[in-house]
Protein backbone atom coordinates (compact mmCIF):
# COMPACT_ATOMS: atom_id res chain seq x y z
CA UNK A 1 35.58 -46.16 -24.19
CA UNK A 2 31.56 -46.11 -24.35
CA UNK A 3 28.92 -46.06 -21.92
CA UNK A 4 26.94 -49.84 -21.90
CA UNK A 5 22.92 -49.67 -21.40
CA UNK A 6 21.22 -52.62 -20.69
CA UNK A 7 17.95 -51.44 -21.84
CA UNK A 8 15.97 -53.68 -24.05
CA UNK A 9 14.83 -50.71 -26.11
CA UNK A 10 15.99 -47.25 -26.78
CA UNK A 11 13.16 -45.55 -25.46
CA UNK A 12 15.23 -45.34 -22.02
CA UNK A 13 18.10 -43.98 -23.40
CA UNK A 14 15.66 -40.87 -24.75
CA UNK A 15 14.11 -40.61 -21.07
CA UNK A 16 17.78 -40.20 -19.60
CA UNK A 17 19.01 -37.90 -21.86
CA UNK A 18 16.29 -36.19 -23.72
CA UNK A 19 13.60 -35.93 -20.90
CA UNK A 20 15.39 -35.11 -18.34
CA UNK A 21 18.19 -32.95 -19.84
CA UNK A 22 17.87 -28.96 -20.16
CA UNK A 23 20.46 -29.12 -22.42
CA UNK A 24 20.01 -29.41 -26.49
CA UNK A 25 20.48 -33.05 -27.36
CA UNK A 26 19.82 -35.31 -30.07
CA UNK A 27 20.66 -38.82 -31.27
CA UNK A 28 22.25 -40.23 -34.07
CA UNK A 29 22.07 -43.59 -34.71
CA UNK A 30 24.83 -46.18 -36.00
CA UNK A 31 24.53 -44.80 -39.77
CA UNK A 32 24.19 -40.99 -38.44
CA UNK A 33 20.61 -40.10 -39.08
CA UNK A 34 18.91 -38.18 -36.55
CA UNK A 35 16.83 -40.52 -34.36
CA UNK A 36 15.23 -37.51 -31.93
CA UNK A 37 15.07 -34.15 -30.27
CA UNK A 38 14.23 -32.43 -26.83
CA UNK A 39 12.63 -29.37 -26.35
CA UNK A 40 15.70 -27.36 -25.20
CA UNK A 41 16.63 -28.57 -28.68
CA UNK A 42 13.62 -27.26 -30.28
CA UNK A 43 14.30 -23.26 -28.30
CA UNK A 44 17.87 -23.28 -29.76
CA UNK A 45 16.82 -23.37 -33.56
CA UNK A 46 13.27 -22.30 -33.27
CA UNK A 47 12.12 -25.23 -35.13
CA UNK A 48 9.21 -27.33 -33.04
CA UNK A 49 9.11 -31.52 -34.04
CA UNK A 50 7.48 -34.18 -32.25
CA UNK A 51 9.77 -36.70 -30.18
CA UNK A 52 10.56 -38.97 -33.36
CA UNK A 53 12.83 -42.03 -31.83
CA UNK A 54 13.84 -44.83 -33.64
CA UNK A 55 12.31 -43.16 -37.20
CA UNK A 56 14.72 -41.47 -39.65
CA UNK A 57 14.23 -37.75 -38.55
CA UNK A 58 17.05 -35.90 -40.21
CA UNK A 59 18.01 -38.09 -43.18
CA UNK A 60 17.22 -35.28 -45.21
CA UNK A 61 18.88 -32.60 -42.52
CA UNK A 62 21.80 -33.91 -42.61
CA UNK A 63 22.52 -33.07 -46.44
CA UNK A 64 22.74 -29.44 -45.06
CA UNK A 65 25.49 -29.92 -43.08
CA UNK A 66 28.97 -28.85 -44.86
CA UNK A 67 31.29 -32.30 -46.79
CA UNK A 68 33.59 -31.39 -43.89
CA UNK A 69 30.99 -31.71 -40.71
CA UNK A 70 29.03 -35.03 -42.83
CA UNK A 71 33.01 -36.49 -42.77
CA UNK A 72 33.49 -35.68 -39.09
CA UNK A 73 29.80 -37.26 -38.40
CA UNK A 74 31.10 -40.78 -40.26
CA UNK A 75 34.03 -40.40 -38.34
CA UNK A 76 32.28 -40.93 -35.06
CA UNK A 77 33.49 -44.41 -34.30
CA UNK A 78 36.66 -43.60 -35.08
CA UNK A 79 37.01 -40.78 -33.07
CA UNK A 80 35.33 -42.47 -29.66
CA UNK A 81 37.70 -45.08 -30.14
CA UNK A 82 40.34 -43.02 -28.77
CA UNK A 83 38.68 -40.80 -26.61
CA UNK A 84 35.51 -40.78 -24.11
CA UNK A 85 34.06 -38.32 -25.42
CA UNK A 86 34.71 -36.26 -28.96
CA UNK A 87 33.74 -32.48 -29.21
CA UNK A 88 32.99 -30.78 -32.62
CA UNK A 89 31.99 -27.44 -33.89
CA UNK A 90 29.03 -27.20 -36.31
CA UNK A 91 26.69 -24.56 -37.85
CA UNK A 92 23.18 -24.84 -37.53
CA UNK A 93 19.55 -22.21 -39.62
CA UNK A 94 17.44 -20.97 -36.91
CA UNK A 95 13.97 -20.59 -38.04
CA UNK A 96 14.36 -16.68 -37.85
CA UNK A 97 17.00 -16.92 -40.36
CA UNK A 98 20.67 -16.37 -38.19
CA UNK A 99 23.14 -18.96 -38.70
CA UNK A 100 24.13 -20.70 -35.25
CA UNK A 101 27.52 -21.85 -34.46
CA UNK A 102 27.80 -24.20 -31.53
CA UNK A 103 29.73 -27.02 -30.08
CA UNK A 104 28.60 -30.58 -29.90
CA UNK A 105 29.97 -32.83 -27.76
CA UNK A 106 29.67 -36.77 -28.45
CA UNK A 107 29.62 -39.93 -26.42
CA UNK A 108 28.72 -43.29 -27.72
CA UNK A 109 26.37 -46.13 -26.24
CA UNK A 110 25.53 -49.26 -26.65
CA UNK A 111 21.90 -50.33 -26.45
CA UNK A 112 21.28 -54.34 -27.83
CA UNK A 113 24.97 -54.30 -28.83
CA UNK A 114 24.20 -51.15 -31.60
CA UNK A 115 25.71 -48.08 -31.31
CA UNK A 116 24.36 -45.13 -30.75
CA UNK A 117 25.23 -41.26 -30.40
CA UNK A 118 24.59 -38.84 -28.14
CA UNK A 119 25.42 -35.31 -29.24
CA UNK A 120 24.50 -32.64 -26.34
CA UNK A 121 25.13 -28.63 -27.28
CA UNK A 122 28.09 -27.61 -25.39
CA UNK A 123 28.35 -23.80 -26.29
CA UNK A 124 27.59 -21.23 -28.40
CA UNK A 125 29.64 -18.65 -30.66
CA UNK A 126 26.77 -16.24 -31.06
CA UNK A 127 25.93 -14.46 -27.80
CA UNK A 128 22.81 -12.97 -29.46
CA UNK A 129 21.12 -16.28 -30.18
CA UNK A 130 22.10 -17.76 -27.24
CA UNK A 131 20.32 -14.59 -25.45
CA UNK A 132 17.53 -15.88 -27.47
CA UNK A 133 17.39 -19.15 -26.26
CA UNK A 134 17.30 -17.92 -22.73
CA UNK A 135 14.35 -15.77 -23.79
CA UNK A 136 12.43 -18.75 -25.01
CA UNK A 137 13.09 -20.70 -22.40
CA UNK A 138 12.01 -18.35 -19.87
CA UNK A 139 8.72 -17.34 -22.11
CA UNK A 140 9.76 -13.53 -21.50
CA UNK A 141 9.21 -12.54 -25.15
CA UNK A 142 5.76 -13.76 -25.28
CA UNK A 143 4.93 -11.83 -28.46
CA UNK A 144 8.16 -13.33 -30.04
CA UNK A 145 6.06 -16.82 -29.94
CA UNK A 146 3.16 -15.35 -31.05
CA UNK A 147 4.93 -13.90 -33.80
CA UNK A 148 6.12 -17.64 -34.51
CA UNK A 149 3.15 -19.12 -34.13
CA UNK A 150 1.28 -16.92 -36.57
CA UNK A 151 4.22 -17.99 -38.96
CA UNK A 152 2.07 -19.93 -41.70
CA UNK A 153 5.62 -22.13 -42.14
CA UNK A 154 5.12 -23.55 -38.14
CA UNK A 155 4.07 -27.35 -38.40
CA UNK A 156 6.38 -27.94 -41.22
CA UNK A 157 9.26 -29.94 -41.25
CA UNK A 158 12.91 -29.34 -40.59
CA UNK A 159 13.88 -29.97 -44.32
CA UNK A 160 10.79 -28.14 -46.04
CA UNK A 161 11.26 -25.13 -43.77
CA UNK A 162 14.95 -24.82 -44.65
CA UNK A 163 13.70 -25.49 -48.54
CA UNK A 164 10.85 -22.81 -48.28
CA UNK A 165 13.00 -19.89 -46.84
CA UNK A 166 15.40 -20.48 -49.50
CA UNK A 167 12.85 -20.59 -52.21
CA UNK A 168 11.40 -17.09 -50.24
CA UNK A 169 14.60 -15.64 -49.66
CA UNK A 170 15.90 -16.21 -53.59
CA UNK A 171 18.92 -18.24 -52.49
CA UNK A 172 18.49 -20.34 -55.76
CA UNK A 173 19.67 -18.90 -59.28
CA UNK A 174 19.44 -20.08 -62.69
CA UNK A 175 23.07 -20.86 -64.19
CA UNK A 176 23.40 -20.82 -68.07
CA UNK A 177 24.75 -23.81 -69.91
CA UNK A 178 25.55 -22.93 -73.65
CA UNK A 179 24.01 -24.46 -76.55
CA UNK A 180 25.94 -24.78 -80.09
CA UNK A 181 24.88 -25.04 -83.43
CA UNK A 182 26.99 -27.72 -84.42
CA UNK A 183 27.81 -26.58 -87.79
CA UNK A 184 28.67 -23.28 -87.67
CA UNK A 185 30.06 -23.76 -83.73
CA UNK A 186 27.70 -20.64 -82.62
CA UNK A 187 25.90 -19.96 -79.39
CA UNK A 188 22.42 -20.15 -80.46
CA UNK A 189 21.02 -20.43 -76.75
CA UNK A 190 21.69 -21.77 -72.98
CA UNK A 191 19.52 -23.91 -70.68
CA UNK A 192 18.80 -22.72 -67.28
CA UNK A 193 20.10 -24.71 -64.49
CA UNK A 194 19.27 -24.57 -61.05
CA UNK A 195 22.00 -24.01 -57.99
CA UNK A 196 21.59 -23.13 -54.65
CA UNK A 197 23.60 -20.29 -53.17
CA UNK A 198 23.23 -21.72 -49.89
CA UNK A 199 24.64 -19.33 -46.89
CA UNK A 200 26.83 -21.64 -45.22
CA UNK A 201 27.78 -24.02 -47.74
CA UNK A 202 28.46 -22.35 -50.86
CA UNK A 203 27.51 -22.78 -54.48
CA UNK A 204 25.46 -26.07 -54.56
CA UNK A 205 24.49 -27.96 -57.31
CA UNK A 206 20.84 -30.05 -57.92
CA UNK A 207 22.07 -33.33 -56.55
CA UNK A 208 22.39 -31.82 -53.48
CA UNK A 209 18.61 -30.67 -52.91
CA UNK A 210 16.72 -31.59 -55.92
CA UNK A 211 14.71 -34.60 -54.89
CA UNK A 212 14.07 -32.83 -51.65
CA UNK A 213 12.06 -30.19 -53.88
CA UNK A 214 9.97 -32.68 -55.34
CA UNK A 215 9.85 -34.86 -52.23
CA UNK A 216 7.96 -31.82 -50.06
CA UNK A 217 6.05 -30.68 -53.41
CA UNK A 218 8.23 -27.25 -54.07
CA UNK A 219 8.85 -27.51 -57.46
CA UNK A 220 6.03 -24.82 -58.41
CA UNK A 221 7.48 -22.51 -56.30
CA UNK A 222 11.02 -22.80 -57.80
CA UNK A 223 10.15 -23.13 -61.10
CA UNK A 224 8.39 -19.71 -60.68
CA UNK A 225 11.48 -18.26 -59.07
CA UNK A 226 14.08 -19.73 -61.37
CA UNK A 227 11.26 -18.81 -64.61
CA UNK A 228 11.42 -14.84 -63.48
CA UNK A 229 15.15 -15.12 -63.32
CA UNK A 230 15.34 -16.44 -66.88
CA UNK A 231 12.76 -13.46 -68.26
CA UNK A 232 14.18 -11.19 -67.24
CA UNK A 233 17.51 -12.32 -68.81
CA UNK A 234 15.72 -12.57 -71.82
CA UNK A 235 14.61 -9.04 -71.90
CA UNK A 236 17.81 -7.88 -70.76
CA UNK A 237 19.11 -9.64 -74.38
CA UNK A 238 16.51 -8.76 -75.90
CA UNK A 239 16.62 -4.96 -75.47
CA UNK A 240 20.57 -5.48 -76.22
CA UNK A 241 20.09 -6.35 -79.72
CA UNK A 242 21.07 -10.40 -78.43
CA UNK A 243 19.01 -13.05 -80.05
CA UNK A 244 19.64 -16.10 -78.67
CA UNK A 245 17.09 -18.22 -76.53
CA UNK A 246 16.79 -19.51 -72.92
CA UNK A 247 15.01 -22.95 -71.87
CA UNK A 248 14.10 -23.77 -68.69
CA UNK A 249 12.93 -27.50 -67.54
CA UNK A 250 9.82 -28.26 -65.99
CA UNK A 251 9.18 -31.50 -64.11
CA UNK A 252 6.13 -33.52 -63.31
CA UNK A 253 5.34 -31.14 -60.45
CA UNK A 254 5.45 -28.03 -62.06
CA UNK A 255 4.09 -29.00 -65.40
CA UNK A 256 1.16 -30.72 -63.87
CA UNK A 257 0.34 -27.49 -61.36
CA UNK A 258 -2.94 -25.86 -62.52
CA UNK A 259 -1.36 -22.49 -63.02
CA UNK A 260 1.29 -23.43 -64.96
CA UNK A 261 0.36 -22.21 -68.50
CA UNK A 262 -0.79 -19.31 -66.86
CA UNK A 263 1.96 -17.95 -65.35
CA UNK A 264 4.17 -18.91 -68.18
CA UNK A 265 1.86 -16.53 -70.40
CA UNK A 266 2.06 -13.82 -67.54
CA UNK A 267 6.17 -13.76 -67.95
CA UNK A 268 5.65 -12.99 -71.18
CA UNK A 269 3.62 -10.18 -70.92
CA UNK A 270 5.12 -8.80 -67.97
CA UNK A 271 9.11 -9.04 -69.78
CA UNK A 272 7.46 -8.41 -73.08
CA UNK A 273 9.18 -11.63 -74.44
CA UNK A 274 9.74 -12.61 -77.89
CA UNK A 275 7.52 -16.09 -77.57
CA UNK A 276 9.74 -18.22 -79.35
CA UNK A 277 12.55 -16.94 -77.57
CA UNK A 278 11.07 -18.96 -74.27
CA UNK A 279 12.11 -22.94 -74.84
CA UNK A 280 10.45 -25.19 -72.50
CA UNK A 281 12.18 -28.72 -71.67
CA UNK A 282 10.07 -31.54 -70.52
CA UNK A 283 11.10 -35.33 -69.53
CA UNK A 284 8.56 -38.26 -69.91
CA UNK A 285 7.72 -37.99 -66.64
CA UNK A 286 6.49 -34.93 -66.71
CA UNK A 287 4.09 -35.60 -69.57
CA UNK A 288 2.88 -39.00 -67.33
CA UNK A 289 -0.22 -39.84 -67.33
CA UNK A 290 -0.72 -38.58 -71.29
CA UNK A 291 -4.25 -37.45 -72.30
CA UNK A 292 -6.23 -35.16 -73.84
CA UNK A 293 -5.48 -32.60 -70.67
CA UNK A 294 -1.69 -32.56 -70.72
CA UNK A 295 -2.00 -32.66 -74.85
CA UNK A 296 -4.17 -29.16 -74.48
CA UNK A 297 -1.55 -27.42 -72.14
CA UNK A 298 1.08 -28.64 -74.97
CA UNK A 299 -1.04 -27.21 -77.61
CA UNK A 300 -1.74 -23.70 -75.81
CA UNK A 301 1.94 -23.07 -74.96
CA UNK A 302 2.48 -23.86 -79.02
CA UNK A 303 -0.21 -21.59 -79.89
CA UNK A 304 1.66 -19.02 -77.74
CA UNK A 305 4.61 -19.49 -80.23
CA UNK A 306 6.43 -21.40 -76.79
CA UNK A 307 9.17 -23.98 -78.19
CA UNK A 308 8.96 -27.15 -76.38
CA UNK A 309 11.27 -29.64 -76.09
CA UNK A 310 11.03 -33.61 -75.36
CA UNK A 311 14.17 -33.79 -72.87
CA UNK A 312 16.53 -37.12 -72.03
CA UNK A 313 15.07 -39.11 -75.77
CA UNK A 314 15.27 -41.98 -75.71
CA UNK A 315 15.07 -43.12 -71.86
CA UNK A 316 11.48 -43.69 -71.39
CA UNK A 317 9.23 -46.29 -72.49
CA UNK A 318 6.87 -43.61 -74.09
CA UNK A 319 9.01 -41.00 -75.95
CA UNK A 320 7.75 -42.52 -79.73
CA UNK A 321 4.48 -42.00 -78.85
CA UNK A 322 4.81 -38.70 -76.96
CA UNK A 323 6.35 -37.54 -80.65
CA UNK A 324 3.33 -38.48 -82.02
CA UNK A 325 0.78 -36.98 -79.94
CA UNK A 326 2.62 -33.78 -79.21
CA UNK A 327 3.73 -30.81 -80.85
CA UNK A 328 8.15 -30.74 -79.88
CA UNK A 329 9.97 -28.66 -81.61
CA UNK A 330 13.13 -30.37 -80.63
CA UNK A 331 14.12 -33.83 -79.36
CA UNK A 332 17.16 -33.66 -76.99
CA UNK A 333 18.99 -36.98 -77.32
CA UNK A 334 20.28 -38.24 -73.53
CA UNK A 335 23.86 -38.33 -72.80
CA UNK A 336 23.85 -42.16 -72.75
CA UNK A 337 23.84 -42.46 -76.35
CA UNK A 338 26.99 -39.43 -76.83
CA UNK A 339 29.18 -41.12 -74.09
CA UNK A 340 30.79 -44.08 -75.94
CA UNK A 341 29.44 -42.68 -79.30
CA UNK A 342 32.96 -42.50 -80.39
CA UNK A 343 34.00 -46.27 -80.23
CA UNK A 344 30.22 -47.91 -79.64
CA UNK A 345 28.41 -48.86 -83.20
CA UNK A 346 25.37 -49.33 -81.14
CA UNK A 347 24.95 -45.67 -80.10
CA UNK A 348 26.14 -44.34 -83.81
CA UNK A 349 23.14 -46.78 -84.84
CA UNK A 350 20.98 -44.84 -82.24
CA UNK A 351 21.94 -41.59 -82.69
CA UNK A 352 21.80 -42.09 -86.42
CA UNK A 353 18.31 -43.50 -86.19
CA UNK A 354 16.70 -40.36 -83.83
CA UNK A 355 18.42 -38.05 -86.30
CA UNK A 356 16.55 -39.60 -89.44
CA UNK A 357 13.22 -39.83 -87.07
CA UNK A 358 13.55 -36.05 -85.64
CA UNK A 359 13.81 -35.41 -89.83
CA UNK A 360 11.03 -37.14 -90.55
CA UNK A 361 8.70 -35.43 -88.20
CA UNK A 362 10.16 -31.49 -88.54
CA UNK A 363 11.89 -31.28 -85.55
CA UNK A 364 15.16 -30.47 -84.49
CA UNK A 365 17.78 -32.46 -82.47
CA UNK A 366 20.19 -31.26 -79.67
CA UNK A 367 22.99 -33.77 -78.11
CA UNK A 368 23.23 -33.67 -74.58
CA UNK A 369 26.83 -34.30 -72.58
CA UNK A 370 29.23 -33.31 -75.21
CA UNK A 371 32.40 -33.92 -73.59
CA UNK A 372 35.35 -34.56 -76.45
CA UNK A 373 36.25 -33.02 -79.25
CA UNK A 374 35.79 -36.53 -81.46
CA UNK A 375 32.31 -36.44 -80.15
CA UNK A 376 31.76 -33.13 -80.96
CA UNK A 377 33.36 -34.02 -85.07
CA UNK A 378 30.98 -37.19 -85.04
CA UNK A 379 28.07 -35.59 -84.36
CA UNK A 380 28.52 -32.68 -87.04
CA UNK A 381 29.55 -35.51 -89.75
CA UNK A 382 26.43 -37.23 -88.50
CA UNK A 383 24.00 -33.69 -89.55
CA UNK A 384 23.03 -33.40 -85.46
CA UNK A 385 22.04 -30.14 -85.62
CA UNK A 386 22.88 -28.88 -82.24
CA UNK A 387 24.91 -29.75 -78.93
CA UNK A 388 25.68 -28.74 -75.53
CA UNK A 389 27.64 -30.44 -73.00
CA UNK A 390 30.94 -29.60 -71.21
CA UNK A 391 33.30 -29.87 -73.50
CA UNK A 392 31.70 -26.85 -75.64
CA UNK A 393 30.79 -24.94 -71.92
CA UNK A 394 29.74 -25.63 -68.09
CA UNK A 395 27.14 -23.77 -66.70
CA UNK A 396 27.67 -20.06 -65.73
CA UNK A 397 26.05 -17.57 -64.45
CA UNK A 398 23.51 -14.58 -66.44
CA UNK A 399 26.74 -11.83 -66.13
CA UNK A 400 29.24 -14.31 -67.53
CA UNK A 401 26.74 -16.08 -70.34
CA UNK A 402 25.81 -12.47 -71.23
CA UNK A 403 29.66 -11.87 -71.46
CA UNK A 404 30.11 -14.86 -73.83
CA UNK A 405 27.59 -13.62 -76.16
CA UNK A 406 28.82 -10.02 -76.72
């Protein structure tokens, strides 16, 4: 059922069938990451890595594979039980932007009684990229690799090139959750959410990508993308008579870039904004380490008539003394004090006690992850002033939140 090596390392196993192969192979190893890569590997997609055995190359790749083909992976063992050798069809991003459907066939072998896989491209769907890969391989489109090597992404990784083109090629868009006023149960404004419209594998949703963005330091770039997307909804409203507000979050990386004031104050005067109409939602993170430089960007964007926001209350160690020192305009209480608010005297105490303190101070209070009615009742009787969460609306996109509010 599996092909035995009595090698005392796995560097062999690359040698035999990495080395010496003129075929596209990698690895995977026992928990499917990508363990390596050979050149004819590297022609297919376009992408150039260094031989990385027995380090986790592709941990992050592999998230861009569909549920279906990350099942089929897991299934490996399962599969080569039964069979010698188990043949799949994937999809696969060049670097020049075509989606490549080819056929990988398995076998499994056993090196110091672990398993690993072997996956070896067996054909391809697209005739024109496979004419491709004969073109690099035979260097007779030299000024096709020039053109690649003068590409300022070459040198970057697998994930961050996949992450960047996306970023250039505006495959992420800002979805609109809705924001209540709790008393009068009226649409007063939405948050901007991030999704990726990602070309093989459909509408995708943060968990799927964010800590990638932060992880290869591209959370500038989006938050510029995603922060034109939301001003120009705004002036769309705007010039439609609509006055409700849009807030858009900004992490440690994007708060903390240099530019950032800056280029929020040049989407105002590009969209001609109403100020206040712009809400900006920050975690304690993003406001870590405090000092007098982060409490001066705070103080600008309020001078600019901004409205900030202190997002997830309640979860840091700091958020009493970031009320303090800066200048919120609202305090959004984290969905782990609404989920059991219902039946748990503990979170009514909680709630009831960021309510009087949000009072106290001027500001204003929004609930986060709203999900039942009796929630919804409990939180009016309690004088929370606003609310968002599923049960009052999921995210949608600028045509259907525009929709809602006319």
């Amino acid at each position: 059922m599996f092909t035995p090596l009595s090698s005392s390392n796995k560097n062999q196993l690359l040698a035999h069938y990495c080395e010496r192969s003129d075929q596209a192979i990698f690895i995977l190893d026992a928990d499917k990451r990508y363990l390596s890569i050979n050149d004819a590997y590297e022609k297919l997609t376009g992408y150039s890595e260094a031989i990385l055995l027995g380090q986790p190359f592709g941990i992050f790749a592999i998230k861009f594979l569909t549920d279906y083909e990350a099942k089929l992976l897991k299934k490996l063992n399962e599969r080569l039980d039964n069979n010698d050798i188990y043949e799949q069809s994937f999809t696969l991003p060049r670097r020049d932007g075509q989606i490549i459907n080819y056929t990988i066939v398995f076998q499994r072998f056993i090196i110091n009684k672990k398993p690993f896989f072997v996956g070896s491209v067996n054909r391809l769907s697209n005739k024109l990229v496979a004419q491709k890969t004969v073109d690099f391989e035979s260097n007779s489109q030299p000024s096709q690799l020039t053109r690649l090597a003068d590409n300022p992404l070459v040198g970057l990784s697998l994930g961050q090139l996949v992450l960047s083109q996306a970023i250039a090629n505006d495959e992420f868009e800002a979805f609109y959750q809705p924001k209540y006023r709790l008393d009068t149960d009226t649409i007063v404004g939405f948050e901007a959410l991030v999704r990726w419209q990602h070309p093989t594998r459909g509408l995708l949703s943060p968990r799927h990508f964010i800590d990638e963005i932060v992880y290869y330091d591209l959370s500038f770039a989006l938050f510029c993308k995603l922060s034109a997307q939301v001003a120009q909804l705004l002036a769309d409203w705007q010039a439609m008579g609509l006055p409700q507000y849009l807030s858009i979050n900004a992490d440690a990386g994007e708060f903390s870039h240099p530019d950032f004031n800056k280029t929020v104050s040049q989407l105002l005067d590009t969209y001609n904004i109403a100020p206040y109409r712009l809400h900006i939602e920050m975690t304690e993170s993003s406001l870590m380490p405090s000092g007098e430089d982060i409490k001066q960007r705070l103080i600008e964007l309020k001078q600019s008539k901004i409205c900030l926001a202190l997002d997830d209350f309640g979860t840091g160690y700091s958020s009493l003394s970031y009320l303090q020192d800066y200048p919120f305009d609202f305090i959004k209480i984290d969905k782990t004090f609404i989920s059991e608010l219902t039946s748990n005297q503990t979170q009514q105490a909680i709630v009831k006690a960021i309510l009087d303190l949000s009072s106290a101070l001027g500001m204003q209070t929004v609930a986060e992850g709203i999900e039942t009615e009796q929630q919804y009742r409990l939180l009016q009787q309690m004088g929370c002033q606003y609310g968002q969460g599923y049960w009052l609306g999921r995210p949608v996109s600028a045509k259907a939140a525009t929709q809602l509010l006319q």
